[in-house]
Structures are given as C-alpha cells and as structure tokens.
C-alpha atoms as a PDB file:
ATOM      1  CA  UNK A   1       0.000   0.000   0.000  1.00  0.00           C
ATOM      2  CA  UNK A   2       1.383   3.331  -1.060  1.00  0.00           C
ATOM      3  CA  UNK A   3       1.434   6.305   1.103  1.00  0.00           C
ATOM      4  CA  UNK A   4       0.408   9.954   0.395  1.00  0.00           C
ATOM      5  CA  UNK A   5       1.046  13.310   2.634  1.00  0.00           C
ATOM      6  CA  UNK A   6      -2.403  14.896   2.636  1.00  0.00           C
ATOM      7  CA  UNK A   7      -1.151  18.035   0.151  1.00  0.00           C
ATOM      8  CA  UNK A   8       0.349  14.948  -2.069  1.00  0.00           C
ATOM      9  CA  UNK A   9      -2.766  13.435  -2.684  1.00  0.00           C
ATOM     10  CA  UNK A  10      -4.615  16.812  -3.322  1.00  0.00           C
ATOM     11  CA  UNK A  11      -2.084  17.960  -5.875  1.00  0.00           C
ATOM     12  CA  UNK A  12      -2.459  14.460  -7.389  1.00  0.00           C
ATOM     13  CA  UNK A  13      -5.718  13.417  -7.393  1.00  0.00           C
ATOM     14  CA  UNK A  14      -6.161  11.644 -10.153  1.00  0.00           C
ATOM     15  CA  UNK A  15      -3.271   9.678 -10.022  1.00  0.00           C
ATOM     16  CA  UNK A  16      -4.713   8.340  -6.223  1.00  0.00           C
ATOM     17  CA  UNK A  17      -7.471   7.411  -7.557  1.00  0.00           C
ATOM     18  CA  UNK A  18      -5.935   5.169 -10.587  1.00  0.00           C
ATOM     19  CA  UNK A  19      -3.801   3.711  -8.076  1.00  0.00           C
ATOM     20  CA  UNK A  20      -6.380   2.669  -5.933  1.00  0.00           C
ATOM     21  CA  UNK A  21      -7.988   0.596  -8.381  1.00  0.00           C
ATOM     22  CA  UNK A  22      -4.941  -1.850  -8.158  1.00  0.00           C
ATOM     23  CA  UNK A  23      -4.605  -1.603  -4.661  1.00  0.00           C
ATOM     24  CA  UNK A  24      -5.368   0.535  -1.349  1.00  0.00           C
ATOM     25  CA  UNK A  25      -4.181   3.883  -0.885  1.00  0.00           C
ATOM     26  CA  UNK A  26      -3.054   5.192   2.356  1.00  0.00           C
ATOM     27  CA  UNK A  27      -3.524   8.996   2.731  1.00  0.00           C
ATOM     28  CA  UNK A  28      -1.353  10.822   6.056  1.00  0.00           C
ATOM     29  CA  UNK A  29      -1.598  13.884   7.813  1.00  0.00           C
ATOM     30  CA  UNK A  30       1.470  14.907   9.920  1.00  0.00           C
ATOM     31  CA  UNK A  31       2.743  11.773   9.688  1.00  0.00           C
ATOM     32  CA  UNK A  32       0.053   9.670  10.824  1.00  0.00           C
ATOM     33  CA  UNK A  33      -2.671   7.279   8.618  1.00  0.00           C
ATOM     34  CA  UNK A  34      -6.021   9.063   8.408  1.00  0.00           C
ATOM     35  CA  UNK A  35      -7.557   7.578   5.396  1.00  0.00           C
ATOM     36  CA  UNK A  36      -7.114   4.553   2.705  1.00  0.00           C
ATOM     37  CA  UNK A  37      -8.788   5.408  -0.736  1.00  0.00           C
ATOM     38  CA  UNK A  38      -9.840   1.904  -2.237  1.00  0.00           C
ATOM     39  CA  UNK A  39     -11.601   1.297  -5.515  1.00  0.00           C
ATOM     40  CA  UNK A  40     -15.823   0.618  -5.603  1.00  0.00           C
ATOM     41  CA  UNK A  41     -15.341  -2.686  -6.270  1.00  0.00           C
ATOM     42  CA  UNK A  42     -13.497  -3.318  -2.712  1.00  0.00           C
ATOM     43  CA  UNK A  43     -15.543  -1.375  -0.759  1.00  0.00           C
ATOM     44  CA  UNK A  44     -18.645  -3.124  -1.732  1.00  0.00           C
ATOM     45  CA  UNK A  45     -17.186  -6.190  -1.507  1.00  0.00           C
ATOM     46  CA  UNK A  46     -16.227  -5.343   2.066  1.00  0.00           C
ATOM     47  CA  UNK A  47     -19.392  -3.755   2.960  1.00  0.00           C
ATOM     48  CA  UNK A  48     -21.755  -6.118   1.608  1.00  0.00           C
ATOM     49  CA  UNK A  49     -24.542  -6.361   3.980  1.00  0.00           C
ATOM     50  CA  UNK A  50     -27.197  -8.344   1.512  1.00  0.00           C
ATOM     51  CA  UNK A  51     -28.202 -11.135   4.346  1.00  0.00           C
ATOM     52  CA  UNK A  52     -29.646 -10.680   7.444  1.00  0.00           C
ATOM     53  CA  UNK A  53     -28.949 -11.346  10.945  1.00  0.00           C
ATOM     54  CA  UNK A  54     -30.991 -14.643  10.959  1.00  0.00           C
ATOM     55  CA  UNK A  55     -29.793 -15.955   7.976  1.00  0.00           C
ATOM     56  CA  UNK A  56     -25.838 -15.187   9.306  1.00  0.00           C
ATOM     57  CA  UNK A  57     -27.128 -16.785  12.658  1.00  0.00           C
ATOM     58  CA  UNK A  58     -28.418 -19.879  10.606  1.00  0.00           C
ATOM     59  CA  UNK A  59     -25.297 -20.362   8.929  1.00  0.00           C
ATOM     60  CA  UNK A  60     -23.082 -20.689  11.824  1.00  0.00           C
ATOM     61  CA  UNK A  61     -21.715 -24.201  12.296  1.00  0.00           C
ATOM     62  CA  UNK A  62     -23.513 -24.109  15.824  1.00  0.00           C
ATOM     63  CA  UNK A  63     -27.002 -23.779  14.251  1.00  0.00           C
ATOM     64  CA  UNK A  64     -29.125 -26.667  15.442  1.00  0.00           C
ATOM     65  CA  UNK A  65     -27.198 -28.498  18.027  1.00  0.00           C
ATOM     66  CA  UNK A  66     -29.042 -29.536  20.912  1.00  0.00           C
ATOM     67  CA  UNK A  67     -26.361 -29.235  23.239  1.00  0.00           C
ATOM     68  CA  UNK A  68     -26.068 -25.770  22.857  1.00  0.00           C
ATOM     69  CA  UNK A  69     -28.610 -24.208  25.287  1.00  0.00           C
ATOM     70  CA  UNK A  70     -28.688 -20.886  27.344  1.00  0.00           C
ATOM     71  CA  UNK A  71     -31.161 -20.243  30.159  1.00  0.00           C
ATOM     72  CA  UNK A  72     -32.426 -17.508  30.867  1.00  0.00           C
ATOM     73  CA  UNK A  73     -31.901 -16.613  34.363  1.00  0.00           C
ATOM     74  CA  UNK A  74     -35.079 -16.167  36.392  1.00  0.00           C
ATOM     75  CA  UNK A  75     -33.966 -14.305  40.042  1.00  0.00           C
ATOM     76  CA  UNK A  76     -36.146 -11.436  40.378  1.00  0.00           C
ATOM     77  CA  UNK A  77     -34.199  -7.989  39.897  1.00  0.00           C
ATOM     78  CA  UNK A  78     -33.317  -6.500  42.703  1.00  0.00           C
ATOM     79  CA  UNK A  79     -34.735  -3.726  44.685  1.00  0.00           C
ATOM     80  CA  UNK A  80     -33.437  -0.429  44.888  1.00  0.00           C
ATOM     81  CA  UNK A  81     -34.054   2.133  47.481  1.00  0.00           C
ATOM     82  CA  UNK A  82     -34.798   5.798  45.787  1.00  0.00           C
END
C-alpha cells in the first residue's frame, strides 16, 4: 500500500485514484494514517450487507445443536431504594 502526505494526494488526485484501483491507498496527515482510498469494487465487496442477521445466525456451524442451550436466568431484579 502506497502512502500519500495529505497536500500529495490533493495535488495528485487523479493519479490516487488510478492507483487505488490496483490496490489501497493510504492517505497521512502529519505523519500519521487518516484515510485509505480503495476502488468501488473493494468497498462493496467489504461492505456487503445483503443477508440478514438470521440468515448469518443460521449459517453458523452451531445452528441446530441440541447441546447448545442458554437459560435464561429467572432471580427477580433486585430492589433499589430511591
């Protein structure tokens, strides 16, 4: 992954962005990482969110076995003096 000072990346927009279609682009400020430009394609790759929670739940390897059980716990709450 390449790194850019902040003014670099301004000055050379264009060329960031070309780059980051063949790989992630880190972009500094003072010396220290505050931003990676990556192409479309990655990000929506990494942000796909097209299943839901159930269906995530349902494909864990722990989906169906018996053995796996959690009770809930029944003591009342407790009382608090106001």
């Amino acid at each position: 992954m390449r790194k850019w000072q902040i003014q670099e990346a301004k000055a050379r927009m264009s060329e960031l962005v070309k780059q980051a279609q063949q790989q992630p682009q880190e972009i500094t400020f003072h010396g220290k990482s505050v931003a990676v430009i990556l192409s479309r394609a990655e990000y929506d790759r990494l942000a796909r969110t097209n299943e839901s929670l159930v269906d995530f739940m349902r494909k864990s390897p722990l989906y169906g076995d018996e053995t796996l059980f959690f009770e809930r716990d029944q003591t009342p709450s407790r009382e608090i003096d106001l």
